[in-house]
C-alpha atoms as a PDB file:
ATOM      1  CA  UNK A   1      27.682  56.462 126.814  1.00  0.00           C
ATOM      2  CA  UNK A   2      31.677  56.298 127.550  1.00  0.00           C
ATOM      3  CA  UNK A   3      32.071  54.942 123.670  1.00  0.00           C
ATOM      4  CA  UNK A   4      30.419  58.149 122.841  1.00  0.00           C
ATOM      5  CA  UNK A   5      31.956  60.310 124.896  1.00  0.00           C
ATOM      6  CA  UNK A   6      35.556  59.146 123.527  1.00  0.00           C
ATOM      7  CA  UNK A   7      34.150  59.627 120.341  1.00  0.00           C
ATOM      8  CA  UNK A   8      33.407  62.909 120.993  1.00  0.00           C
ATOM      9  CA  UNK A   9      36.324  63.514 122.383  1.00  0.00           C
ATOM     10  CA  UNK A  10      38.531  62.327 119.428  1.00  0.00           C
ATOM     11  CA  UNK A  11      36.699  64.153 117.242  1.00  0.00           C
ATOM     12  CA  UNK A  12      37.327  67.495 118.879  1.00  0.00           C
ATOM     13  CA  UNK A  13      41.046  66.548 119.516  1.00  0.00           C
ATOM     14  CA  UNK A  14      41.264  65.975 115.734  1.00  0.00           C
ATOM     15  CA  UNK A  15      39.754  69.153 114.669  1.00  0.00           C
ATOM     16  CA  UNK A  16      41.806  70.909 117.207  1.00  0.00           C
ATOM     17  CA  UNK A  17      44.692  69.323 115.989  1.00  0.00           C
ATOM     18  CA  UNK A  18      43.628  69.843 111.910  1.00  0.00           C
ATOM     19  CA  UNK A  19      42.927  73.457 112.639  1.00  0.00           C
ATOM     20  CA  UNK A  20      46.223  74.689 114.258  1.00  0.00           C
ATOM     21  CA  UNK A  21      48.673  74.702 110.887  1.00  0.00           C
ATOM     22  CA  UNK A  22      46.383  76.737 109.536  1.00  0.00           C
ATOM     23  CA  UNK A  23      46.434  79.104 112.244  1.00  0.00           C
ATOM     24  CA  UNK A  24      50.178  78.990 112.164  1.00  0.00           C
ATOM     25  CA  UNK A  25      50.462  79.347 108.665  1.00  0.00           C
ATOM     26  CA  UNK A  26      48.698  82.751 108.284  1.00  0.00           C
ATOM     27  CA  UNK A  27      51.031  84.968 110.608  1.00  0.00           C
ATOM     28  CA  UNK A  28      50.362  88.127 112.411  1.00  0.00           C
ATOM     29  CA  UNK A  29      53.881  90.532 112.351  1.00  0.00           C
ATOM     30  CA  UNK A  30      54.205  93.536 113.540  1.00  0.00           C
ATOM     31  CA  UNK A  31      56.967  95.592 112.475  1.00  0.00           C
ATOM     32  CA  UNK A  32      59.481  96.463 115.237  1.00  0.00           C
ATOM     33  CA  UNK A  33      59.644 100.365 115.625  1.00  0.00           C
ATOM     34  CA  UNK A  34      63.401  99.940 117.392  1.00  0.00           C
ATOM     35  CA  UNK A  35      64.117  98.458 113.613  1.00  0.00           C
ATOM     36  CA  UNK A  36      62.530 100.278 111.191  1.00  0.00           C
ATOM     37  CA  UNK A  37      64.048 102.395 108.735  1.00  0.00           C
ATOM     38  CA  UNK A  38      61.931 104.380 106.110  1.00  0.00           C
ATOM     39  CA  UNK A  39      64.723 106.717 103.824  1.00  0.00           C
ATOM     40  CA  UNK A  40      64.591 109.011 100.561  1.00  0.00           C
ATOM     41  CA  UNK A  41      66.693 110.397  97.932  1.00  0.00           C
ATOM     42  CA  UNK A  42      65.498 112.627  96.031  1.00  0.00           C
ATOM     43  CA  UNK A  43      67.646 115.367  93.284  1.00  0.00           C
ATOM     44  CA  UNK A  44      68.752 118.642  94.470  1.00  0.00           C
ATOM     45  CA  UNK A  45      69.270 121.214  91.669  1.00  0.00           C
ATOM     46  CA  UNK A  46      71.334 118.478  89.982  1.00  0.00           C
ATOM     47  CA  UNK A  47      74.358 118.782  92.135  1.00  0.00           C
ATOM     48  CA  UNK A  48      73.384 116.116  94.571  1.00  0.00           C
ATOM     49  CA  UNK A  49      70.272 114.002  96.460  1.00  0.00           C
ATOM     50  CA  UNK A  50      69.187 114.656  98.964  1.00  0.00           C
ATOM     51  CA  UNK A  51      68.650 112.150 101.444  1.00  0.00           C
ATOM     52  CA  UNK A  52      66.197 111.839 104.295  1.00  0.00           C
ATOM     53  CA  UNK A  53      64.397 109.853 106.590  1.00  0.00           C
ATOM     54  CA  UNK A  54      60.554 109.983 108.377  1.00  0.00           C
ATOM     55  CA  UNK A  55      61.838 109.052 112.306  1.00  0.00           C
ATOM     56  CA  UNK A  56      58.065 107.794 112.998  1.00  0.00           C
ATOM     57  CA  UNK A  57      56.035 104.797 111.332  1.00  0.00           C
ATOM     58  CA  UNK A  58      54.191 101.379 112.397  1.00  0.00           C
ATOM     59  CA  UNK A  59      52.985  98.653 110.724  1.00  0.00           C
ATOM     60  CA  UNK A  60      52.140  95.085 110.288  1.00  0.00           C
ATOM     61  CA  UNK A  61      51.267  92.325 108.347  1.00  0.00           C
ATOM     62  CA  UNK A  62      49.954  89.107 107.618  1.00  0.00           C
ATOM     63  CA  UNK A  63      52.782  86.438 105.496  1.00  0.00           C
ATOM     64  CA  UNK A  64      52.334  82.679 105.379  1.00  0.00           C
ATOM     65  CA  UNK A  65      55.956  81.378 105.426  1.00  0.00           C
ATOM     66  CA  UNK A  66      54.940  77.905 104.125  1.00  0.00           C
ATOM     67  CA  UNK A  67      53.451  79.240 100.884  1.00  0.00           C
ATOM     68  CA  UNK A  68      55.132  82.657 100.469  1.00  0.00           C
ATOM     69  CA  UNK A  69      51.920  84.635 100.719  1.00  0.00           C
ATOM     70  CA  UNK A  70      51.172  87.732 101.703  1.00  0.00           C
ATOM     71  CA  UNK A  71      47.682  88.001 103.018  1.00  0.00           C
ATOM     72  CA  UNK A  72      47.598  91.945 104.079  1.00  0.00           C
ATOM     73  CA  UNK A  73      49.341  94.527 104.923  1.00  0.00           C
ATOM     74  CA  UNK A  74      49.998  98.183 106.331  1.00  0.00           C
ATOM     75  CA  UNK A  75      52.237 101.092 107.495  1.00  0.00           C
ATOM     76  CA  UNK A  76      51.638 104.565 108.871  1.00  0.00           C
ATOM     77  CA  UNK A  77      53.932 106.965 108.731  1.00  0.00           C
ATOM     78  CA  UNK A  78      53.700 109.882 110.441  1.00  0.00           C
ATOM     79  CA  UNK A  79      54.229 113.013 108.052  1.00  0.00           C
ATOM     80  CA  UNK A  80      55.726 115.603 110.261  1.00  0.00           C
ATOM     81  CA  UNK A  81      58.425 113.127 111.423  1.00  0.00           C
ATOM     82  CA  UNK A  82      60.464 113.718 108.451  1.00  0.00           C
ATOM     83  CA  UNK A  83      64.228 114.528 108.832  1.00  0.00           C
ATOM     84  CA  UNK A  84      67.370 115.850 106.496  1.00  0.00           C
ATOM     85  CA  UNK A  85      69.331 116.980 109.345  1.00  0.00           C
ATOM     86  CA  UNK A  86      68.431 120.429 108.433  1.00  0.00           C
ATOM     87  CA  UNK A  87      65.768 122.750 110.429  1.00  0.00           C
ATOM     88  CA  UNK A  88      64.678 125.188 108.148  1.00  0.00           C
ATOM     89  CA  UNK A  89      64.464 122.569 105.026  1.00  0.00           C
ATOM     90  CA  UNK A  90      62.526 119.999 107.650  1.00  0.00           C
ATOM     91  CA  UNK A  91      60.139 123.059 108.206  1.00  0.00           C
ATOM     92  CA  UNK A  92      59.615 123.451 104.773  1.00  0.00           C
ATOM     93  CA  UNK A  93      59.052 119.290 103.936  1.00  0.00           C
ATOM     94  CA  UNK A  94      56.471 119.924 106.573  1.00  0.00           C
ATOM     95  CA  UNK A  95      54.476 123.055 104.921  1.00  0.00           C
ATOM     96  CA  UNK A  96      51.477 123.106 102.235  1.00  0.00           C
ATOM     97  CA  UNK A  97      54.877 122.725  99.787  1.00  0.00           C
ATOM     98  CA  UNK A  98      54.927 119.342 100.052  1.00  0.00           C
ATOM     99  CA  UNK A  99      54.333 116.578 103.079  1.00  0.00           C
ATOM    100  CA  UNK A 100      51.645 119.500 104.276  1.00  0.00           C
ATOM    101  CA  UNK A 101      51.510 117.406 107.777  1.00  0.00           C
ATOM    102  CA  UNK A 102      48.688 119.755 109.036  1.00  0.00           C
ATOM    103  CA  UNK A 103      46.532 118.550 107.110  1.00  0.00           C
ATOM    104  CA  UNK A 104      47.675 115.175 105.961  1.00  0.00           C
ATOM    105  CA  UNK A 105      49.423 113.858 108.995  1.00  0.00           C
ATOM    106  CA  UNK A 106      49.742 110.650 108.138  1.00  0.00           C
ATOM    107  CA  UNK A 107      51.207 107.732 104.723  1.00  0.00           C
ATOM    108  CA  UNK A 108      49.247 105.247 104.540  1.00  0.00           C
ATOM    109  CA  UNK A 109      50.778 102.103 102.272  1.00  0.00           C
ATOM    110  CA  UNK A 110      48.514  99.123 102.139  1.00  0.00           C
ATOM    111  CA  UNK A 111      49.892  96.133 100.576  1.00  0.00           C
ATOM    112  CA  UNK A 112      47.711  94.145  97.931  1.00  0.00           C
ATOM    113  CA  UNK A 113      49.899  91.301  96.441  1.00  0.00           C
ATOM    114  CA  UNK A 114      52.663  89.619  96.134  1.00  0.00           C
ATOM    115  CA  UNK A 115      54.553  88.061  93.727  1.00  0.00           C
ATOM    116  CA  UNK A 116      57.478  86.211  94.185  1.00  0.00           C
ATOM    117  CA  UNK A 117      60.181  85.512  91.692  1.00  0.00           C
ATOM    118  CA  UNK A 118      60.129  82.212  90.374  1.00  0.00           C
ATOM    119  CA  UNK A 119      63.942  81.727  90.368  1.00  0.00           C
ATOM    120  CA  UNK A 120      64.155  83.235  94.071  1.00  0.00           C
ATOM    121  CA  UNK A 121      61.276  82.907  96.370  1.00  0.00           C
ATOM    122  CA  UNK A 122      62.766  85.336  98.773  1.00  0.00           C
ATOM    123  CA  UNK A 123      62.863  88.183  96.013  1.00  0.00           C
ATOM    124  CA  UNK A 124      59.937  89.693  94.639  1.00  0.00           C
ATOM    125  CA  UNK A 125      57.263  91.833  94.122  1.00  0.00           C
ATOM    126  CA  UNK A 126      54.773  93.803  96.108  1.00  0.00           C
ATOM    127  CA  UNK A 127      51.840  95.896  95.057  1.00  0.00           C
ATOM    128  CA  UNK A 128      50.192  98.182  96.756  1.00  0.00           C
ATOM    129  CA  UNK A 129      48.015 101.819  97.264  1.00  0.00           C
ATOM    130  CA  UNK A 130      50.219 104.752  98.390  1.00  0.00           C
ATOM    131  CA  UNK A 131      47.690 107.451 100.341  1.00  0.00           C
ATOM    132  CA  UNK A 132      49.834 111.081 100.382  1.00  0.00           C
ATOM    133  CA  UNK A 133      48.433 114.031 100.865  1.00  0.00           C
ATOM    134  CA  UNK A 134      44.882 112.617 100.150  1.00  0.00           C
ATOM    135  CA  UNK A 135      45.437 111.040  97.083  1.00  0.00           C
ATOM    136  CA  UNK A 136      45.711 107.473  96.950  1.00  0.00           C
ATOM    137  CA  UNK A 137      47.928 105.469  93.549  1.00  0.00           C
ATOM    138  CA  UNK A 138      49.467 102.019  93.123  1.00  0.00           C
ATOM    139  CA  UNK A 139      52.360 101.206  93.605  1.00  0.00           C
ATOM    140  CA  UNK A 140      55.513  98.772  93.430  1.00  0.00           C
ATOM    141  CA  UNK A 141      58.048  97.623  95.454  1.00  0.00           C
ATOM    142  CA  UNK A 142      61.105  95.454  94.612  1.00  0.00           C
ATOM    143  CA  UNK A 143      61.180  93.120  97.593  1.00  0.00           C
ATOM    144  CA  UNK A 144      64.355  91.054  99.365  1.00  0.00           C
ATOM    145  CA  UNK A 145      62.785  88.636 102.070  1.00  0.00           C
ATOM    146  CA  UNK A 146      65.751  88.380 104.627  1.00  0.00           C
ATOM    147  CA  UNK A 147      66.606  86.323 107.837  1.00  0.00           C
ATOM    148  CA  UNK A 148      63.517  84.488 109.479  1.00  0.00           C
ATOM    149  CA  UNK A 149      64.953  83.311 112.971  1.00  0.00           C
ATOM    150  CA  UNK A 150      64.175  83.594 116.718  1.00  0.00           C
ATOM    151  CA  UNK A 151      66.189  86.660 117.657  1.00  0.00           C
ATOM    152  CA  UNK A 152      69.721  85.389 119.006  1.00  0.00           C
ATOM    153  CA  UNK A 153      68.804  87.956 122.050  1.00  0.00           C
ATOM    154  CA  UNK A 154      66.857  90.579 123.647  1.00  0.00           C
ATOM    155  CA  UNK A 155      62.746  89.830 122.742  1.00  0.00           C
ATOM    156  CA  UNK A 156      64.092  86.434 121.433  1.00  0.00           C
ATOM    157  CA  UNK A 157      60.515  86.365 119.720  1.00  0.00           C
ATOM    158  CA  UNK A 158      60.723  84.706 115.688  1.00  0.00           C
ATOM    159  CA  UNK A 159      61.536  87.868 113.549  1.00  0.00           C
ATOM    160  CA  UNK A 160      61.445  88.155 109.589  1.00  0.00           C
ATOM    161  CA  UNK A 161      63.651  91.268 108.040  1.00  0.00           C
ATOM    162  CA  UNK A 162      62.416  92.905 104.855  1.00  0.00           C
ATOM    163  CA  UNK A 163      64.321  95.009 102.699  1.00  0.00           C
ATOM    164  CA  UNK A 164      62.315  97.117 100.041  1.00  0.00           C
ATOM    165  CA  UNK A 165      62.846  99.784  97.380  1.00  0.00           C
ATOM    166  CA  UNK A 166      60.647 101.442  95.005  1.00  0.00           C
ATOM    167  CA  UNK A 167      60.614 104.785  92.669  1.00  0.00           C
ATOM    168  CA  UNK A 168      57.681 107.106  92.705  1.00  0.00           C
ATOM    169  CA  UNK A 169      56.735 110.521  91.001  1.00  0.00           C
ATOM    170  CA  UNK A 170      55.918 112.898  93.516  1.00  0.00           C
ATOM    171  CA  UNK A 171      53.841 115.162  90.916  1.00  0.00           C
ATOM    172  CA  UNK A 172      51.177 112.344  90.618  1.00  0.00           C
ATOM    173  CA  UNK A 173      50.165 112.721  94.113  1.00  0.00           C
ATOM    174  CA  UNK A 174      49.807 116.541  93.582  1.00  0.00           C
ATOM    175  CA  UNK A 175      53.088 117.477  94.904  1.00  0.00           C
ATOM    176  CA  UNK A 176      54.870 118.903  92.488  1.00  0.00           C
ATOM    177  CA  UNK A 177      56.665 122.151  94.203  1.00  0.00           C
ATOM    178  CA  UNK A 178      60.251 122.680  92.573  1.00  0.00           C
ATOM    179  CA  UNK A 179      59.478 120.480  89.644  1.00  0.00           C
ATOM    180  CA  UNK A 180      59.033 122.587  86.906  1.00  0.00           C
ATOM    181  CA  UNK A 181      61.958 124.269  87.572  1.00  0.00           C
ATOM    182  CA  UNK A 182      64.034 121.645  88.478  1.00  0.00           C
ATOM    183  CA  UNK A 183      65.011 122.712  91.769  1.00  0.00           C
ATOM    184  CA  UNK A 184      63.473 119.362  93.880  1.00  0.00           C
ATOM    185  CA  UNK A 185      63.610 116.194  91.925  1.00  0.00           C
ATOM    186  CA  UNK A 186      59.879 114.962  90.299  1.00  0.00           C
ATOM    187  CA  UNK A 187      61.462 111.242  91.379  1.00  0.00           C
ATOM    188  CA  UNK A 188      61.715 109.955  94.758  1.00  0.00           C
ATOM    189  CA  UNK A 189      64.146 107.123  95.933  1.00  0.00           C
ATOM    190  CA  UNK A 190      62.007 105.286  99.020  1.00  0.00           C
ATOM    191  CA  UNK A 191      64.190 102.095 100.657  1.00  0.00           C
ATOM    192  CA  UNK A 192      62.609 100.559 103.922  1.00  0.00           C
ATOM    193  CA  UNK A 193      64.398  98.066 106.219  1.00  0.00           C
ATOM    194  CA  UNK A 194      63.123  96.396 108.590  1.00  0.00           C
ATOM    195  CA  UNK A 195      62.401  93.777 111.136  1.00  0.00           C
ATOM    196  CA  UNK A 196      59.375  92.462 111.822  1.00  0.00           C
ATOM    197  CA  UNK A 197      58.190  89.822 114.976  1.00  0.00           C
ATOM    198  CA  UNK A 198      56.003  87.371 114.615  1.00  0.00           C
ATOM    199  CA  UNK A 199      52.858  87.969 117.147  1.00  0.00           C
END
């Protein structure tokens, strides 16, 4: 009975044991709201861009370090958060014009693959499904991988920062308000930076 009862006992220890890189591999982050940056450019009557920011989002994600996988992936972004250090043009990114945030309050991006460069693992890119205002399209983003380090202070926690850019056409999610006349831009400059801890 005690020769069975090690054995037993091994055999849980080495399942235990098998099953934990596994576990570490696939990563839960969560991006950190204190550093997370979500900007736009977009044309302005061809003088200049424009260039703006939404002030609320979340997200997270699940990345394997060891194979540079993705496995899933999400942010929210809250629609009437947007900002262009102007009132009165804020007001009117928040009307039926374009973010309509009354009825669409929230971006959704959900993240469906990634592919990384073969030349530099930490560059790539990301497909995905944009959801704004109701409509939902794929999507690309050119991808930069940055530092993945315990934080030298505060949370100290390991944290991975992601820098990401990508070029949509507003028009194709039914916004197209200024377009025809060329008064708002049909293309729209998005960058995100941020950091993101591991959970």
């Amino acid at each position: 009975m005690k020769l069975l009862s090690k054995v037993r006992t091994t055999l849980a220890t080495l399942i235990l044991a098998s099953s934990l890189p596994a576990l570490a591999e696939n990563a839960q982050y969560r991006i950190d709201e204190d550093h997370f940056s979500i900007g736009f450019l977009v044309e302005h009557i061809g003088y200049a861009d424009t260039l703006g920011q939404f002030l609320e989002a979340e997200g997270s994600f699940v990345y394997d370090e060891a194979a540079n996988e993705l496995r899933e992936g999400e942010v929210l972004v809250q629609a009437d958060s947007v900002f262009t250090n102007h009132d009165r043009r804020d007001e009117h990114l928040r009307n039926d014009d374009f973010l309509d945030a009354d009825e669409h309050a929230t971006i959704r991006f959900e993240a469906t693959d990634w592919q990384p460069e073969d030349d530099d693992p930490r560059r790539g890119t990301l497909e995905g499904k944009l959801t704004l205002l109701g409509e939902t399209r794929p999507v690309s983003l050119d991808v930069t991988l940055n530092k993945a380090a315990e934080y030298p202070f505060g949370h100290g926690e390991y944290t991975l920062g992601v820098s990401a850019r990508t070029t949509i056409r507003r028009s194709e999610w039914g916004m197209t308000y200024g377009v025809e006349r060329n008064l708002v831009g049909d293309e729209v400059d998005l960058i995100f930076e941020f950091e993101a801890i591991r959970e």
